[in-house]
Protein backbone atom coordinates (compact mmCIF):
# COMPACT_ATOMS: atom_id res chain seq x y z
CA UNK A 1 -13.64 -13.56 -18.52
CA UNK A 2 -11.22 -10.82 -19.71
CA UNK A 3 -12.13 -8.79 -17.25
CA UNK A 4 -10.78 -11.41 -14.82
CA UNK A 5 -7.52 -11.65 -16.69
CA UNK A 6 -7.07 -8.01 -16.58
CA UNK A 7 -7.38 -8.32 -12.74
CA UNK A 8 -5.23 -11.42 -12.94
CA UNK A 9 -2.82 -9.43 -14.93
CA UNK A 10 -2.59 -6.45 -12.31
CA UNK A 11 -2.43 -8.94 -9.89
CA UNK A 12 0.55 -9.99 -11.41
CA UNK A 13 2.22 -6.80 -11.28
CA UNK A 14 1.57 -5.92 -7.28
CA UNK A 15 3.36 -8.94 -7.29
CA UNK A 16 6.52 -8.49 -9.22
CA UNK A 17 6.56 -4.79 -7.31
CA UNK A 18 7.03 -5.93 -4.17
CA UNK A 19 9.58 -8.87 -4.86
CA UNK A 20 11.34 -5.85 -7.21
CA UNK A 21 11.57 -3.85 -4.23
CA UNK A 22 13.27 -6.20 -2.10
CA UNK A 23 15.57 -6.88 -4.92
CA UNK A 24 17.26 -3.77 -5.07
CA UNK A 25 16.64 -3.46 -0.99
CA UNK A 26 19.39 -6.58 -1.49
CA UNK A 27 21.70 -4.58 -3.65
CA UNK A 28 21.79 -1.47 -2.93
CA UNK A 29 20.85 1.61 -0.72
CA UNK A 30 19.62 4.87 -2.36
CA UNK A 31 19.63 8.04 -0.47
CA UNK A 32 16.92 8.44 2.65
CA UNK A 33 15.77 11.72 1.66
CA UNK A 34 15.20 10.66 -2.63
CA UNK A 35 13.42 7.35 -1.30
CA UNK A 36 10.93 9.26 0.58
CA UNK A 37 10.34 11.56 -1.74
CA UNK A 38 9.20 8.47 -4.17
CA UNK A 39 7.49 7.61 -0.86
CA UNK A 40 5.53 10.59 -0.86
CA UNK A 41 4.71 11.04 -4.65
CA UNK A 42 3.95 7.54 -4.57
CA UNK A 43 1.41 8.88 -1.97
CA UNK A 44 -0.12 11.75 -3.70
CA UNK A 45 -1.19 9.61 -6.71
CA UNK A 46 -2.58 6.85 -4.27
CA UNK A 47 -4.69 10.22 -3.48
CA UNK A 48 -5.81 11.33 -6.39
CA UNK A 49 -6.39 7.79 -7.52
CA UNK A 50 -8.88 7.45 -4.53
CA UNK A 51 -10.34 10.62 -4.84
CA UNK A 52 -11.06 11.05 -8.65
CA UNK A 53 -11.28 6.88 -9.41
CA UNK A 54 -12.62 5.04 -6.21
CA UNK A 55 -14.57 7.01 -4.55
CA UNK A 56 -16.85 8.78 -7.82
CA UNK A 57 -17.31 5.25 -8.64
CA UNK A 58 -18.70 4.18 -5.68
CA UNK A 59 -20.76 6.93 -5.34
CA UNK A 60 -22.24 6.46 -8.93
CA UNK A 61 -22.76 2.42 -7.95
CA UNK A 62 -23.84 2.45 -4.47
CA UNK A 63 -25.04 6.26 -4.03
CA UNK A 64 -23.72 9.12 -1.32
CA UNK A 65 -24.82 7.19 2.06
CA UNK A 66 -23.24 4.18 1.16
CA UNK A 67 -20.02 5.76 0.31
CA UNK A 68 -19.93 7.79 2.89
CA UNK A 69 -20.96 4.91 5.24
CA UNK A 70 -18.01 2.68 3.70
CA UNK A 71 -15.12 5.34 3.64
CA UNK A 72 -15.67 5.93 7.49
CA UNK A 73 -16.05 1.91 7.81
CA UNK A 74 -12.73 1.35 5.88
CA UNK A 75 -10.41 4.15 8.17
CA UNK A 76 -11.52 2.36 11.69
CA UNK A 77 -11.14 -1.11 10.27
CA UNK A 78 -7.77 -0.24 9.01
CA UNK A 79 -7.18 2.17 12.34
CA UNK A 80 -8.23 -0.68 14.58
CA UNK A 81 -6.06 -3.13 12.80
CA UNK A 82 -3.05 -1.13 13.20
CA UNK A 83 -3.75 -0.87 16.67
CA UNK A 84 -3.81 -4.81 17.27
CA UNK A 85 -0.85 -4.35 15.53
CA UNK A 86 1.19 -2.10 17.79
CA UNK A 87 -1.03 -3.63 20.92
CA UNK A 88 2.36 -3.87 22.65
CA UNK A 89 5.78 -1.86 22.63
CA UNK A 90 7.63 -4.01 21.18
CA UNK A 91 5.34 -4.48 18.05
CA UNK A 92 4.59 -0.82 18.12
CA UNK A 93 8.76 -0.47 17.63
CA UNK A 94 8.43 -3.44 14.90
CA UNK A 95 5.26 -1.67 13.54
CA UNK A 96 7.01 2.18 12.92
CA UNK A 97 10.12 0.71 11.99
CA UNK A 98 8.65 -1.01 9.11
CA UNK A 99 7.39 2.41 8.33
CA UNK A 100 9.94 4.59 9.08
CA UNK A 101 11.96 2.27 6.55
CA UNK A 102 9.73 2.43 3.59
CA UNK A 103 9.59 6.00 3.75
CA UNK A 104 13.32 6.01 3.31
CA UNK A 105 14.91 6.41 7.10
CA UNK A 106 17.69 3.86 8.05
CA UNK A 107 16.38 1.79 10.07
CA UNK A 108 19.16 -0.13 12.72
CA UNK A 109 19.26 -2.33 15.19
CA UNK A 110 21.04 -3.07 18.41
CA UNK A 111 20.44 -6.52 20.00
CA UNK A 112 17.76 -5.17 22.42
CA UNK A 113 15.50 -4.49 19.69
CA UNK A 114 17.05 -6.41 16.60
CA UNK A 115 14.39 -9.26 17.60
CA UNK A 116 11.63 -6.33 17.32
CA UNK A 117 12.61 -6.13 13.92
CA UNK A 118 12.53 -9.26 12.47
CA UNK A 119 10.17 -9.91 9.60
CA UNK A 120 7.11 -11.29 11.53
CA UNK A 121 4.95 -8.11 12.56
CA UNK A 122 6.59 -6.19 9.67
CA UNK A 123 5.60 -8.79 7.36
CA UNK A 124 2.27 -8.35 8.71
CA UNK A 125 1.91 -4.69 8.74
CA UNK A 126 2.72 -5.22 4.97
CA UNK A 127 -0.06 -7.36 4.28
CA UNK A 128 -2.99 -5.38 6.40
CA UNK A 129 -1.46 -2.12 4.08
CA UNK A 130 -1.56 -3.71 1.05
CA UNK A 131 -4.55 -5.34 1.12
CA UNK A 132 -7.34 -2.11 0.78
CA UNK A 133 -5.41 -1.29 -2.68
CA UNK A 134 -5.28 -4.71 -3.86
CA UNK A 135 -8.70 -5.66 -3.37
CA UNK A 136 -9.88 -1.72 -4.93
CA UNK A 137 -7.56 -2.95 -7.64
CA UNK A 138 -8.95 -5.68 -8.98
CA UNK A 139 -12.40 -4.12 -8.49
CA UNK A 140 -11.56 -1.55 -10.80
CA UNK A 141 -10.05 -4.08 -13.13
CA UNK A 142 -13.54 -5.21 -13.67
CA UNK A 143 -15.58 -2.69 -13.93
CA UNK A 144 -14.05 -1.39 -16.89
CA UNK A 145 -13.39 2.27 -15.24
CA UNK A 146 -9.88 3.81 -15.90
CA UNK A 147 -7.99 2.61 -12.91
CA UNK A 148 -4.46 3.51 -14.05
CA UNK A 149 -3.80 6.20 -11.45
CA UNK A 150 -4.45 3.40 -8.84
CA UNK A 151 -2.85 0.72 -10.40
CA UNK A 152 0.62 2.93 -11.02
CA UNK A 153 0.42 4.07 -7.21
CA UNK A 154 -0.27 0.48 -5.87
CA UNK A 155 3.38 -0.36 -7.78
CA UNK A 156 5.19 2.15 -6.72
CA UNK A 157 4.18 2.07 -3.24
CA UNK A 158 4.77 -1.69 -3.18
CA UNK A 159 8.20 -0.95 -4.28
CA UNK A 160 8.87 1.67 -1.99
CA UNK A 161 7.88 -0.09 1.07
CA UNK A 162 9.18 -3.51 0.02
CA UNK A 163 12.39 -1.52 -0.73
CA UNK A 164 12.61 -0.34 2.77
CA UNK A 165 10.67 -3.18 4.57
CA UNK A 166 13.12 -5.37 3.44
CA UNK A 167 16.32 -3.28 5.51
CA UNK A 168 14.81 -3.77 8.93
CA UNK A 169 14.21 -7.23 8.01
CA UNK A 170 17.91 -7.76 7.11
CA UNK A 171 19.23 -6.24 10.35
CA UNK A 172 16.76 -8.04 12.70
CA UNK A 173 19.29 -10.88 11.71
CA UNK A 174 17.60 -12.27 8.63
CA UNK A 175 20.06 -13.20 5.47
CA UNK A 176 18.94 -10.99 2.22
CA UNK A 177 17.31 -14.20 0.77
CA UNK A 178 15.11 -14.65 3.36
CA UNK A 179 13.80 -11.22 3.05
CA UNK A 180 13.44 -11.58 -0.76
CA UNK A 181 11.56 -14.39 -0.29
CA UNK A 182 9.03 -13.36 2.08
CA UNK A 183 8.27 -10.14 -0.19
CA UNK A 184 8.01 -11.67 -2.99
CA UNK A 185 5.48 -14.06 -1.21
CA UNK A 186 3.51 -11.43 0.44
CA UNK A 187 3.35 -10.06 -3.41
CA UNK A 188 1.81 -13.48 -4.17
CA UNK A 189 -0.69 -13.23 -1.80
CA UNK A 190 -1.66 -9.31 -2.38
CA UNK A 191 -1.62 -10.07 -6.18
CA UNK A 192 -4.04 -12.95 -5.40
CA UNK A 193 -6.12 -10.41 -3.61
CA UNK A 194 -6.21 -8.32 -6.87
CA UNK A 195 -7.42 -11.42 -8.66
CA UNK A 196 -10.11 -12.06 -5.75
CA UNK A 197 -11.52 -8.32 -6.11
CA UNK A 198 -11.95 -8.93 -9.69
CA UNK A 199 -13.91 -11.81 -9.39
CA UNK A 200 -15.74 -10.14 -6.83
CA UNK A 201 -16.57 -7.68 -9.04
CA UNK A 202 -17.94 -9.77 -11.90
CA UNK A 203 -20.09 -11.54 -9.47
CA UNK A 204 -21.33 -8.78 -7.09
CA UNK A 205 -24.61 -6.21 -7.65
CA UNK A 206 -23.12 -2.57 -8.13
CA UNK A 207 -24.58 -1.38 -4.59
CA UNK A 208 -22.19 -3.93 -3.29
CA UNK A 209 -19.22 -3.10 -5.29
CA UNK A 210 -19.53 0.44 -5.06
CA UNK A 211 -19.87 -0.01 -0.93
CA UNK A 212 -16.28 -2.26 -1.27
CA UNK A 213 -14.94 0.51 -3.10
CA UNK A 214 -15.70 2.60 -0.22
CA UNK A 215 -14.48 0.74 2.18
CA UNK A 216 -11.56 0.45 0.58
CA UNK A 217 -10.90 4.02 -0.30
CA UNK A 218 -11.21 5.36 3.54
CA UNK A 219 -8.71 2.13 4.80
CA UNK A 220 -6.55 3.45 2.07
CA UNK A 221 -6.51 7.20 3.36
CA UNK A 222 -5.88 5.80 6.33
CA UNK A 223 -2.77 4.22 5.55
CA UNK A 224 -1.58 7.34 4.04
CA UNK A 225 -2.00 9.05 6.82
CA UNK A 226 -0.65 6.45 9.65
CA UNK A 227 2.06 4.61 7.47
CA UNK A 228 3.41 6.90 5.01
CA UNK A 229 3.12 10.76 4.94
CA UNK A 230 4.20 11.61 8.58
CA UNK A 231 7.71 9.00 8.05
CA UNK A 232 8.15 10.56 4.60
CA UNK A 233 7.73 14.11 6.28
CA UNK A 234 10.45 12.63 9.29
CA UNK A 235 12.57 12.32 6.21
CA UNK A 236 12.86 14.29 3.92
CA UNK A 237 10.77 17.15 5.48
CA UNK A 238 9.24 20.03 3.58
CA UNK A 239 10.09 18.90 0.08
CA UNK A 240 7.49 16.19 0.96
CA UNK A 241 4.38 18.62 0.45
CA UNK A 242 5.65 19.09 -3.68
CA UNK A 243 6.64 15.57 -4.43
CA UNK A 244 3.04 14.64 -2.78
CA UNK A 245 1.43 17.38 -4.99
CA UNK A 246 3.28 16.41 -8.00
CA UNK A 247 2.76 12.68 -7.45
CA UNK A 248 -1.21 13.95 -6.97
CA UNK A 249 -0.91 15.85 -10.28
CA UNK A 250 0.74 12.34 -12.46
CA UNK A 251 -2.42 11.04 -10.77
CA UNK A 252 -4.68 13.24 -11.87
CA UNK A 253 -3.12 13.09 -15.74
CA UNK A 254 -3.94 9.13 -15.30
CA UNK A 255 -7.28 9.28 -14.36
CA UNK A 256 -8.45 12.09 -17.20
């Protein structure tokens, strides 16, 4: 049972990080190029997290073929998804904006494409990112393994790309409550997801967990790659490749 309230608990924070983001999205506006450098260092310990937390601890629960089998499983799930997901132009506009935003470019709108940018599809490009890292989360929250690398990366990329998911919402025509709102709902949901993988986790044989794990890890590097690193790059440009190392080595401190 306290293994389930620790999930609970880190369930509670993805969800407080993503209506926190869209808080101070309300407020104020920091500078592109500093927001995607928390964009990217946010990144590198979502990295390390997934390569010295998840994916050694699927490998020690459901063995090498598994893992490998579920980290290849995860990317095309999540690579399909984003592709239903940008199926058309105008959600493949929606889609990029979203990410272009969290990764700290201004994101505007004139009327031919504020509609493109209205909270819908972004909303739902939210949820499809978020919910690999959630699940992993609460997984880990159970099975007594560290975790803290991927719990402190799941926070600060929630409130980096509620931050800037929350500006396109805004200028599709959307009043700043609304966009609080729907974050901090989406955060309800993803946090519930944390408290799902934990009781997952307390009810599933290892081979299974560790194969989740997996699954989760690759649809996580997947995200990095899609959704954050090449609009972080857009933005702030080489300075990207040290704040992704030194978010990699906070990681790395965490999971020791």
């Amino acid at each position: 049972m306290s293994d389930v309230v620790t999930a609970g608990s880190w369930g509670l924070l993805v969800a407080l990080s993503l209506a926190l983001g869209a808080l101070v999205a309300a407020r104020l506006r920091l500078p592109p190029r500093l927001a995607a450098l928390i964009t990217a260092s946010g990144g590198g310990i979502l990295l390390a997290a997934v390569a010295l937390e998840l994916v050694p601890e699927a490998d020690a629960q459901a063995g090498t073929a598994l893992t490998v089998g579920g980290l290849l499983l995860g990317a095309i799930v999540y690579v399909a998804a984003d592709a239903w997901l940008s199926r058309d132009d105008q959600m493949l506009r929606s889609r990029r904006s979203g990410h272009a935003a969290a990764s700290g470019m201004r994101v505007t709108g004139s009327d031919s494409s504020a509609e493109s940018m209205r909270g819908e599809s972004i909303a739902a490009g939210i949820v499809v990112d978020g919910i690999p890292e959630s699940f992993a989360l609460g997984l880990m929250a159970v099975e007594r393994t560290s975790g803290l690398a991927l719990l402190v990366a799941v926070v600060v990329g929630n409130l980096t790309e509620s931050y800037g998911a929350a500006q396109p919402i805004i200028a599709g025509g959307h009043s700043r409550r609304f966009a609080v709102i729907l974050l901090s709902c989406i955060g309800l949901g993803l946090g519930g997801v944390t408290v799902l993988g934990g009781l997952g986790g307390a009810a599933l044989a290892d081979a299974v967990i560790g194969t989740t794990q997996a699954v989760a890890a690759g649809a996580v590097v997947a995200v990095l790659s899609i959704s954050i690193f090449p609009y972080a790059f857009d933005a702030a440009d080489r300075k990207v490749a040290l704040a992704t190392v030194a978010g990699f080595v906070i990681g790395y401190v965490l999971s020791v």
